[in-house]
Structure formats: C-alpha cells, structure tokens
N, C-alpha and C. Protein backbone atom coordinates (compact mmCIF):
# COMPACT_ATOMS: atom_id res chain seq x y z
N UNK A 1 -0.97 9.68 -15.51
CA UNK A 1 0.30 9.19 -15.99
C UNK A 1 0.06 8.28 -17.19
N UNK A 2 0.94 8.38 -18.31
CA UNK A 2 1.06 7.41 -19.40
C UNK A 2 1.93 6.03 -19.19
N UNK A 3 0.50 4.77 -19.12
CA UNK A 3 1.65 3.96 -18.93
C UNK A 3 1.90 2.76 -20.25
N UNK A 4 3.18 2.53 -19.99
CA UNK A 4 3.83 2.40 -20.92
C UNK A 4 2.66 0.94 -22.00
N UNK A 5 2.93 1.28 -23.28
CA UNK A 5 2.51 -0.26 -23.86
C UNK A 5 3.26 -1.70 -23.57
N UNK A 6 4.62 -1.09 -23.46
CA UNK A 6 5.42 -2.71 -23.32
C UNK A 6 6.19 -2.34 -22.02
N UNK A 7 5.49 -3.43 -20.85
CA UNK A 7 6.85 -3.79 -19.85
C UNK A 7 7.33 -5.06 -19.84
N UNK A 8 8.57 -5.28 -20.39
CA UNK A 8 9.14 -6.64 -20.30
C UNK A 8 9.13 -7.57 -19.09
N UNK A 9 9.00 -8.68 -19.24
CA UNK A 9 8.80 -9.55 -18.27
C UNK A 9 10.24 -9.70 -17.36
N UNK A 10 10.03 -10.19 -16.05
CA UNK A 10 11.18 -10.06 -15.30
C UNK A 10 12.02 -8.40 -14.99
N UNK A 11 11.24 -7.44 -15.39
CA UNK A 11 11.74 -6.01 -15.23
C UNK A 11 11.50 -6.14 -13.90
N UNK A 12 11.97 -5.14 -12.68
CA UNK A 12 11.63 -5.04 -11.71
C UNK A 12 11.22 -4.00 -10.97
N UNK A 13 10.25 -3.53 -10.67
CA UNK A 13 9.25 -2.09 -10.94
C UNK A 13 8.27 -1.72 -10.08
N UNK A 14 8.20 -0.85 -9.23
CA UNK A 14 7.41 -0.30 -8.06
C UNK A 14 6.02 0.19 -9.11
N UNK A 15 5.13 0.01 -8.70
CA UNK A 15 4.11 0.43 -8.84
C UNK A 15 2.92 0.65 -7.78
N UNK A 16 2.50 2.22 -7.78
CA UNK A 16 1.73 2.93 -6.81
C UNK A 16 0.10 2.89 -7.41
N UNK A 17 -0.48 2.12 -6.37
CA UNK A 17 -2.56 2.11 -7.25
C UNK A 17 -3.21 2.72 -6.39
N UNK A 18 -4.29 3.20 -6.42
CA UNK A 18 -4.98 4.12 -5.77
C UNK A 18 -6.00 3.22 -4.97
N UNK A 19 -6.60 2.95 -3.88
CA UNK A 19 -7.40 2.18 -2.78
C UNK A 19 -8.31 2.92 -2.96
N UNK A 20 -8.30 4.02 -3.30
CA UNK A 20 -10.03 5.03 -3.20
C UNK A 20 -9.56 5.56 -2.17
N UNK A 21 -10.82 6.20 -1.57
CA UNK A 21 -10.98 7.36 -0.10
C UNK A 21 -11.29 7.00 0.89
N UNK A 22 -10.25 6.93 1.53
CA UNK A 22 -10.96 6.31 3.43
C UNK A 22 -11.87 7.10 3.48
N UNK A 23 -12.72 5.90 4.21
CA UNK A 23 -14.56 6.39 4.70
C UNK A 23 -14.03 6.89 6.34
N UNK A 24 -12.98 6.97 6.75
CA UNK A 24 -13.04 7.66 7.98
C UNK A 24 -12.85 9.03 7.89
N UNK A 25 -10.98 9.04 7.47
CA UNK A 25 -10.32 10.69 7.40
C UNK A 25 -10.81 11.35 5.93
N UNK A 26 -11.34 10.48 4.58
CA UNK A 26 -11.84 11.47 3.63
C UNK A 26 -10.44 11.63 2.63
N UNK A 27 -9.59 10.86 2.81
CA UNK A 27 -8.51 11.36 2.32
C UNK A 27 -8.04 9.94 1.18
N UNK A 28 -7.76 10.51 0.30
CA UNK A 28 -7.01 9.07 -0.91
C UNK A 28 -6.12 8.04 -0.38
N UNK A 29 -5.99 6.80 -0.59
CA UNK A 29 -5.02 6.05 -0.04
C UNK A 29 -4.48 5.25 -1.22
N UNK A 30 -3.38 5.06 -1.02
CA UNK A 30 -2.00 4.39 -2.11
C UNK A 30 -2.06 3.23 -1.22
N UNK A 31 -1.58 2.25 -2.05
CA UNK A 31 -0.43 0.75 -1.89
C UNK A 31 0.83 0.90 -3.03
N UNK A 32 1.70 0.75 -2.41
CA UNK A 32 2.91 0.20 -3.74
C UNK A 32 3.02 -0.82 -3.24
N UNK A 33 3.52 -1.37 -4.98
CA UNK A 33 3.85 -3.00 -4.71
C UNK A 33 5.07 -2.91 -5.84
N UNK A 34 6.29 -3.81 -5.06
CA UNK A 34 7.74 -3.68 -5.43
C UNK A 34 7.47 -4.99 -6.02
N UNK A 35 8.51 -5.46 -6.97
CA UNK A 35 8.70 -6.59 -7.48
C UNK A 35 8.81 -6.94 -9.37
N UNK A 36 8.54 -8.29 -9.43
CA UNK A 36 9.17 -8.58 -10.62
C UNK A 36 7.75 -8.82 -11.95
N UNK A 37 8.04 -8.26 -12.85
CA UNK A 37 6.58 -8.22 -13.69
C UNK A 37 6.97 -9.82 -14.62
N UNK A 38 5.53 -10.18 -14.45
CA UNK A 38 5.23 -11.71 -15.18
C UNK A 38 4.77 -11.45 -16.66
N UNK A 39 3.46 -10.57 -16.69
CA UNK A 39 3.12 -10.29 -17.85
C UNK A 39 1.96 -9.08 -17.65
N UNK A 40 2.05 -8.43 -18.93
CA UNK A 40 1.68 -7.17 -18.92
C UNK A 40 0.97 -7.03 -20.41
N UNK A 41 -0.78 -6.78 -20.23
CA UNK A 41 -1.44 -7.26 -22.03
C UNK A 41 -1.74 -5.91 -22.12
N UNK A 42 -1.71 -4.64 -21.26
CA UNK A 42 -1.69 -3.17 -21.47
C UNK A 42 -3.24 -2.82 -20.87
N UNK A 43 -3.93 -3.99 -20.30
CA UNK A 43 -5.07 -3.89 -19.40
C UNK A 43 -4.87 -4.17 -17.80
N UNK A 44 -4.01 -5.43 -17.87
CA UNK A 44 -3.86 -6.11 -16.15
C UNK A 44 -2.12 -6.27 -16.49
N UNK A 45 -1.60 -6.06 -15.00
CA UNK A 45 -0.70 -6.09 -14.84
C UNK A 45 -0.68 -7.31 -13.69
N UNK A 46 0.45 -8.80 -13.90
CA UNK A 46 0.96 -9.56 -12.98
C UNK A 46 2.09 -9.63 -13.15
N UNK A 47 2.54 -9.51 -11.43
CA UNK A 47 3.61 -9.75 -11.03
C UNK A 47 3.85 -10.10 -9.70
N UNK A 48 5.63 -10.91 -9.58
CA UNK A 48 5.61 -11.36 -8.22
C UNK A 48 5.93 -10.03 -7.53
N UNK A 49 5.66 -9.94 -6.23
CA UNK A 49 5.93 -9.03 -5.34
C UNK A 49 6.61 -9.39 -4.44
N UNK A 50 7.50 -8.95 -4.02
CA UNK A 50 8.88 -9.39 -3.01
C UNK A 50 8.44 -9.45 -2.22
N UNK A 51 9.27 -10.17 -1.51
CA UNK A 51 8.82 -10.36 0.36
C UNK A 51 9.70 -9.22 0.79
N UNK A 52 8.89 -9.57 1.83
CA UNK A 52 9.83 -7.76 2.67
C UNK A 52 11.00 -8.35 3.42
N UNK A 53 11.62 -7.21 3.50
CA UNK A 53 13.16 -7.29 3.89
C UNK A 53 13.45 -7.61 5.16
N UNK A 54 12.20 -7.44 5.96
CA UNK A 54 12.64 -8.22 7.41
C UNK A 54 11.90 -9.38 7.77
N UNK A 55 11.19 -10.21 6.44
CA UNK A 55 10.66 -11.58 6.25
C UNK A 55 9.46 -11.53 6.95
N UNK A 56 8.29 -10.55 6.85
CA UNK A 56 7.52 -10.30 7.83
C UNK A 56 6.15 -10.85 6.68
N UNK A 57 6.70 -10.58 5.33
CA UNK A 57 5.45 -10.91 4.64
C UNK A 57 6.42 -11.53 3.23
N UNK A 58 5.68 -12.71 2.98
CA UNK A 58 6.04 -13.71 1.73
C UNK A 58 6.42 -13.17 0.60
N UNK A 59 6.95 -13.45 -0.23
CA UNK A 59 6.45 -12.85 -1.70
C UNK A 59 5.11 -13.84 -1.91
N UNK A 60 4.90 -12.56 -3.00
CA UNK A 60 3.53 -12.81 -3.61
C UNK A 60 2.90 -12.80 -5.48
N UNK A 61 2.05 -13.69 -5.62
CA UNK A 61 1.62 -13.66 -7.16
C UNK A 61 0.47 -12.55 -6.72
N UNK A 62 0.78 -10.49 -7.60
CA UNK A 62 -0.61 -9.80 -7.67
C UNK A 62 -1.00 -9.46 -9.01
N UNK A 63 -2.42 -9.62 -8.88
CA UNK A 63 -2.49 -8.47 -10.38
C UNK A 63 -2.97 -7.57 -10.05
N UNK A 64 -2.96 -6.51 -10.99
CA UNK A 64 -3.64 -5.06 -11.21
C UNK A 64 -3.84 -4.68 -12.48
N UNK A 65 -5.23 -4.18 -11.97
CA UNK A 65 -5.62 -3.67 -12.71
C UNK A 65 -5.28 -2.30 -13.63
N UNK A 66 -4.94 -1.94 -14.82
CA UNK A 66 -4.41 -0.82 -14.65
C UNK A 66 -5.26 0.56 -14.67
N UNK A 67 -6.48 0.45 -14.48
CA UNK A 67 -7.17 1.68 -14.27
C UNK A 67 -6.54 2.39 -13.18
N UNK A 68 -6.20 1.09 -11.97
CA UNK A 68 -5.97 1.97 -10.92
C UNK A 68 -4.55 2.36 -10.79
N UNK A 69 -3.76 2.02 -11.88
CA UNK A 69 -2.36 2.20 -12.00
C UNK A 69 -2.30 3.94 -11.51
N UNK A 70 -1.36 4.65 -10.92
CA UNK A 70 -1.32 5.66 -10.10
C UNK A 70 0.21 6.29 -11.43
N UNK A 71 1.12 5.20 -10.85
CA UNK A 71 2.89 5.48 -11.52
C UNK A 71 3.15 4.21 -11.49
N UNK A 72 4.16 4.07 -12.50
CA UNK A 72 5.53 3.00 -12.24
C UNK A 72 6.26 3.41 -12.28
N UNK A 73 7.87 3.19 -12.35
CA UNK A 73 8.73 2.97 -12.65
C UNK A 73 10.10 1.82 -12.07
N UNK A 74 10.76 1.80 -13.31
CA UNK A 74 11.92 0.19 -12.92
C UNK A 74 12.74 0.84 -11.46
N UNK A 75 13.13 0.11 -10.90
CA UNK A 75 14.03 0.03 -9.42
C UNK A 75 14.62 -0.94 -9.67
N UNK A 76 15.94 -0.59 -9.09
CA UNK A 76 17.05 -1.70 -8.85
C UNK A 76 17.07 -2.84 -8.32
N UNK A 77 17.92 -3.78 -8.58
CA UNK A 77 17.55 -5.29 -7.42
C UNK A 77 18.12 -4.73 -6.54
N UNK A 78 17.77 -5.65 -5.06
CA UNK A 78 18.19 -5.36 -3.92
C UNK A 78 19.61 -5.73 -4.07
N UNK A 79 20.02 -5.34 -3.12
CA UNK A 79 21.96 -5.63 -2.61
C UNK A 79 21.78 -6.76 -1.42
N UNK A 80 22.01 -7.93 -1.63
CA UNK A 80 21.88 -9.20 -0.88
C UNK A 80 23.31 -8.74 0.03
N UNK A 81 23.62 -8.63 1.19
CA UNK A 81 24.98 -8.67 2.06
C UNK A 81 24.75 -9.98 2.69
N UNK A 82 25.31 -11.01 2.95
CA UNK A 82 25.13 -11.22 3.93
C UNK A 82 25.85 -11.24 5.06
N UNK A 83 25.45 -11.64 6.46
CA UNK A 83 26.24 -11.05 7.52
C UNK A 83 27.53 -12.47 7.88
C-alpha cells in the first residue's frame, strides 16, 4: 500500500501493522490501532489511540513504525449517546 506523504495532525485513522508470523500456527498476525494522529515525518507515525468502548483499556501515546504500516485510512469520530 502507498502511504500517504501528509497526514494531518488530529485526523482520526485506523491503522493495520503487521506482528510477523506466529511461531505456533505459522500464520501472519495484524494489530489495528484506532485513534488520533500527533505527528507523522513519513518514517514514524504517533498517535493517541482511544480507549476502548467498554473502558477495558486506557487511551494511549503509540508510535509506528511505518515499514510495518499494512493500510490506513480516516474513520469517523465515535457517536457519544449518553444513557
């Protein structure tokens, strides 16, 4: 995949990286990480990463690297309801 030269800061953007090959089943493994991009120099990518929706895990400051960049693309903000 071609990724882009400029992602603006505060965009908000799933991105899928590759873990390598489980040494058990032999097979490729993904992480996505949802959230808001800090800064992007077209080598490392940081950004915050949302906490999950049933508060099970924090948000977070990640970087990546982009070798292992897989895809991006922008996603919507969430829809806050509350009850």
């Amino acid at each position: 995949m071609a990724i882009p030269n400029e992602i603006p800061a505060h965009a908000r953007i799933v991105v899928r990286v590759s873990e390598g090959v489980d040494p058990v089943d032999h097979r490729m493994k993904y992480r996505d990480y949802v959230g808001h991009v800090t800064s992007w120099d077209g080598h490392t990518l940081e950004m915050v990463r949302d906490a999950a929706a049933n508060g099970s895990r924090p948000a977070q400051r990640v970087t990546i690297d982009a070798d292992t960049i897989i895809t991006l693309k922008p996603v919507p903000e969430r829809n806050f309801t509350r009850p």
